[in-house]
N, C-alpha and C. Protein backbone atom coordinates (compact mmCIF):
# COMPACT_ATOMS: atom_id res chain seq x y z
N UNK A 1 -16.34 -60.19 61.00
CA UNK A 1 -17.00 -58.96 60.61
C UNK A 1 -17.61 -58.31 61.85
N UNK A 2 -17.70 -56.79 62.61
CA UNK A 2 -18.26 -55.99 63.34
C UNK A 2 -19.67 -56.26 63.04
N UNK A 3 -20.49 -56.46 63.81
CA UNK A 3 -21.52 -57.05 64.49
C UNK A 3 -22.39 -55.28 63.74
N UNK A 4 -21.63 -54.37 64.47
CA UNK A 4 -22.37 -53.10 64.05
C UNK A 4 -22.68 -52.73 62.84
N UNK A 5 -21.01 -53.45 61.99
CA UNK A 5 -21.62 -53.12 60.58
C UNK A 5 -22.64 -53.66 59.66
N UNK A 6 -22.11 -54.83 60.09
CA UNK A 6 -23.05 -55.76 59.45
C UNK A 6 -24.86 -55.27 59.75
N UNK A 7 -25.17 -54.68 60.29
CA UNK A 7 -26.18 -53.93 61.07
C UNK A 7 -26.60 -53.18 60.45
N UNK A 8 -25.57 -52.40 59.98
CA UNK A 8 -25.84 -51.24 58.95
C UNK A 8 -25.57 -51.53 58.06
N UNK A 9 -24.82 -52.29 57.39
CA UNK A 9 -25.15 -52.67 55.98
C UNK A 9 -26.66 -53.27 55.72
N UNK A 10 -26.96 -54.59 56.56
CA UNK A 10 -27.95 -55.40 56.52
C UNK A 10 -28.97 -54.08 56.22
N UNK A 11 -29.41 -53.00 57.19
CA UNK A 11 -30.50 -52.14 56.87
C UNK A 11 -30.36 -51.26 55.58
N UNK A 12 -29.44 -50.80 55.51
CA UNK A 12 -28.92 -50.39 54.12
C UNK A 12 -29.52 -50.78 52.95
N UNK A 13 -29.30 -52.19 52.75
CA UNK A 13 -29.82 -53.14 51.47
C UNK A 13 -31.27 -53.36 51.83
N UNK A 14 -31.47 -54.00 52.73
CA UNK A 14 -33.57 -53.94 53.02
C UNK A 14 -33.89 -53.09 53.64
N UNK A 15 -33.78 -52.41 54.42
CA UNK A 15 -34.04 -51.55 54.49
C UNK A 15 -35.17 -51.81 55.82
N UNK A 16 -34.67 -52.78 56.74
CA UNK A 16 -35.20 -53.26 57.89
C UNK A 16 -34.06 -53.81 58.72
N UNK A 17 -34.39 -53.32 59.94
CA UNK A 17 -33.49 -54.00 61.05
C UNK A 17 -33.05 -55.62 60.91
N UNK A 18 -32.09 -56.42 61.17
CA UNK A 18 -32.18 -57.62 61.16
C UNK A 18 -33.10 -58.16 62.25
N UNK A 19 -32.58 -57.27 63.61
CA UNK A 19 -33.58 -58.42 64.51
C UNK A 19 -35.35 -58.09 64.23
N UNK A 20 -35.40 -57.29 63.32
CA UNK A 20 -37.36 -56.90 63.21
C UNK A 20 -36.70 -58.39 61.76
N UNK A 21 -35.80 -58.57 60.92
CA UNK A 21 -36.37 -58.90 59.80
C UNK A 21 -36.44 -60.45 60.48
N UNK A 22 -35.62 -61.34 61.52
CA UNK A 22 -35.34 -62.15 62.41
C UNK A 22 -36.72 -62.43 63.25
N UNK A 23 -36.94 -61.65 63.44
CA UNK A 23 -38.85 -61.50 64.73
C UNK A 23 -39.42 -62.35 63.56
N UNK A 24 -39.91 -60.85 62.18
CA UNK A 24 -40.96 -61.59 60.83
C UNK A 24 -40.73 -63.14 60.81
N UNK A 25 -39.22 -63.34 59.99
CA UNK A 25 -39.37 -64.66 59.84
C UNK A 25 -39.72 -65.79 60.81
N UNK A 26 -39.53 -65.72 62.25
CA UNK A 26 -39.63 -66.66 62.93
C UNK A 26 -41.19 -66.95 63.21
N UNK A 27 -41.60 -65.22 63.34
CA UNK A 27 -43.39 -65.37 63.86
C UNK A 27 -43.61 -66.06 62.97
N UNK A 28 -44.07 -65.51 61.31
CA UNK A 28 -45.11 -66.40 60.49
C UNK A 28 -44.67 -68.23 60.04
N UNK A 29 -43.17 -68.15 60.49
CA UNK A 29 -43.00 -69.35 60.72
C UNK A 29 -43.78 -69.88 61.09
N UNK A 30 -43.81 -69.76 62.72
CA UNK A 30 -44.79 -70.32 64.36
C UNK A 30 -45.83 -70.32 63.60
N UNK A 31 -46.25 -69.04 63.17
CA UNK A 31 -47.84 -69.02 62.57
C UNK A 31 -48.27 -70.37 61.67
N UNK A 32 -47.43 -70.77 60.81
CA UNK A 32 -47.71 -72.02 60.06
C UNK A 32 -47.47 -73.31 60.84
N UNK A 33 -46.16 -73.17 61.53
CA UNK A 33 -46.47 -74.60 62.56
C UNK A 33 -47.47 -74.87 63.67
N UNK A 34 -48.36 -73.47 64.16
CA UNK A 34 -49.18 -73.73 65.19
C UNK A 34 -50.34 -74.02 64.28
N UNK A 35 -50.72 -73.79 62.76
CA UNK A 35 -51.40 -74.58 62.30
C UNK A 35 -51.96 -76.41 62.36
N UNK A 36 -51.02 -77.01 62.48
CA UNK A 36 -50.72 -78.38 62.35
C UNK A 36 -50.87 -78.20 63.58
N UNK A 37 -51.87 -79.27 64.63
CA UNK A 37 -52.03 -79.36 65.83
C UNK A 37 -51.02 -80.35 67.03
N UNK A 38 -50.44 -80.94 65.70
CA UNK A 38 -49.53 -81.98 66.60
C UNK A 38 -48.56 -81.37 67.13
N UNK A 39 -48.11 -80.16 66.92
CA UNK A 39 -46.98 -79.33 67.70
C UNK A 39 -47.66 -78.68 68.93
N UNK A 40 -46.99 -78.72 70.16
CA UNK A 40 -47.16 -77.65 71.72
C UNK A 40 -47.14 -76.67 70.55
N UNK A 41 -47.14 -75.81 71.78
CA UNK A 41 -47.08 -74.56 71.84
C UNK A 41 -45.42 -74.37 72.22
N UNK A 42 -44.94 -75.01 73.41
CA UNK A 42 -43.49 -74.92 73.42
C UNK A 42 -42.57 -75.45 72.44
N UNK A 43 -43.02 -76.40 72.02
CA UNK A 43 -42.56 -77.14 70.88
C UNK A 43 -42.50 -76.03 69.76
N UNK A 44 -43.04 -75.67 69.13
CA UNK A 44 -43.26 -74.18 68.00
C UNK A 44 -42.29 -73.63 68.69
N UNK A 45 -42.02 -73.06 69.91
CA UNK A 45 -41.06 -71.90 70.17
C UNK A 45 -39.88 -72.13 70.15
N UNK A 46 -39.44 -73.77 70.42
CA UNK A 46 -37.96 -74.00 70.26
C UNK A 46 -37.83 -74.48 68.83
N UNK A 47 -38.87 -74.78 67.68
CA UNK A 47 -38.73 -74.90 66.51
C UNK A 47 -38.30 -73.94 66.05
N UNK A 48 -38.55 -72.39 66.36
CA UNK A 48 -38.48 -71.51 65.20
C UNK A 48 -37.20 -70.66 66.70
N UNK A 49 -36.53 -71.07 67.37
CA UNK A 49 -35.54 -70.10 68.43
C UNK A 49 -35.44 -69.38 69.12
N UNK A 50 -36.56 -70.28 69.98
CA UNK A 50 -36.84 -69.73 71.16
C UNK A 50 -36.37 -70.55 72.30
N UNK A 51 -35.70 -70.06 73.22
CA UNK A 51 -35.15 -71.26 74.92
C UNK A 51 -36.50 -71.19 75.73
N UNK A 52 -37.20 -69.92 75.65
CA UNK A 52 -38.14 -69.77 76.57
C UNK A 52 -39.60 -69.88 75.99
N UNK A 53 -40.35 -70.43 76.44
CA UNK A 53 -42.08 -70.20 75.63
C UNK A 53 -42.71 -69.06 75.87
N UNK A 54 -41.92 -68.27 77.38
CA UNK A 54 -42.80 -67.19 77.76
C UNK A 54 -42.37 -66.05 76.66
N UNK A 55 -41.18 -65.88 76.51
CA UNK A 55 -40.58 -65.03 75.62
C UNK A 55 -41.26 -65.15 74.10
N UNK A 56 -41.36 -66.53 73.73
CA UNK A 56 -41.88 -66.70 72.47
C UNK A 56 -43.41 -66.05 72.59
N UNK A 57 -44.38 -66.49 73.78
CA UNK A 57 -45.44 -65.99 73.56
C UNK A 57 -45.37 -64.61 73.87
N UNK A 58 -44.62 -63.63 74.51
CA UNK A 58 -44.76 -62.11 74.07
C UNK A 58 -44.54 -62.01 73.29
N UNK A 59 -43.70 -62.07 72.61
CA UNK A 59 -43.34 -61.93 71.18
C UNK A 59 -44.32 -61.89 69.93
N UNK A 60 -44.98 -63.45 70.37
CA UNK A 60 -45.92 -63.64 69.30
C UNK A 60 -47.28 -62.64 69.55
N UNK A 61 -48.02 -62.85 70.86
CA UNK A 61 -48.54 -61.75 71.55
C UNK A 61 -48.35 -59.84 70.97
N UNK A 62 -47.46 -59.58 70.51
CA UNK A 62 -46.92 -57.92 70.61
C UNK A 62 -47.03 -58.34 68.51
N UNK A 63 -46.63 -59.43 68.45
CA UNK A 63 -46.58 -59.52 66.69
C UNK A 63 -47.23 -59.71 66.29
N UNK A 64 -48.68 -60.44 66.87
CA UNK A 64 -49.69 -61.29 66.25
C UNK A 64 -51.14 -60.22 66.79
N UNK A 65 -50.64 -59.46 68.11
CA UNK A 65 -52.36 -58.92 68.79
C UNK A 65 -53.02 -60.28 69.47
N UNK A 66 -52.36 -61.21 69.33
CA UNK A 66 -53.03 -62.80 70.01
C UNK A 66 -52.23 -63.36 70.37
N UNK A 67 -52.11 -64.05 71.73
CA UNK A 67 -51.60 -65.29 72.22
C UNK A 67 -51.83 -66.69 71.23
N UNK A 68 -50.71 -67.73 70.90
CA UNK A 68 -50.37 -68.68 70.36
C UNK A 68 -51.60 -69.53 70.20
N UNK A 69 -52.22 -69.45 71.40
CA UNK A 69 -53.23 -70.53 71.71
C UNK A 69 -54.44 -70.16 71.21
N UNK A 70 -54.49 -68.64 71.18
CA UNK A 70 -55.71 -67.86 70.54
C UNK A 70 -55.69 -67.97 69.32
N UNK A 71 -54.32 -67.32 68.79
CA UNK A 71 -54.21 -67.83 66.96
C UNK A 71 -55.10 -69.14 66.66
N UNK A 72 -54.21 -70.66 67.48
CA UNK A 72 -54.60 -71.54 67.05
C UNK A 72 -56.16 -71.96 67.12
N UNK A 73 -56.70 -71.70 67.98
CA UNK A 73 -58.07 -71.45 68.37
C UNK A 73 -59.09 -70.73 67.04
N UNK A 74 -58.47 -70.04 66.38
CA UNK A 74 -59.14 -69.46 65.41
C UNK A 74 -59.33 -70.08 63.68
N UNK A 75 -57.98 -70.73 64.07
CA UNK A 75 -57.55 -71.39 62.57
C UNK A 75 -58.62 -72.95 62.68
């Protein structure tokens, strides 16, 4: 299947990008595993598909308004 269509179908039916609906699911993922303290912080980022931690923490950073460590810090 074209990568493009599937793109536009996918938004079509929800009516959200895949990679925004792909971001959601992975952040509040992280968000529940950085709960539980026995996970890194890098550890969370290759749990939910991430290669890089720095990438995961902008990400989470630009999704959350907080760094990983800050979240967890709060909970």
């Amino acid at each position: 299947m074209n990568p493009y269509y599937l793109s536009k179908y996918f938004k079509s039916k929800t009516g959200e990008n895949f990679s925004d609906y792909l971001t959601r699911i992975r952040m509040n993922t992280a968000a529940e595993l950085l709960k539980d303290i026995k996970y890194k912080t890098y550890e969370v980022s290759e749990m939910v598909g991430y290669s890089s931690a720095k990438n995961f923490t902008r990400t989470f950073r630009k999704y959350f308004g907080q760094s990983p460590k800050e979240f967890r810090n709060m909970e």
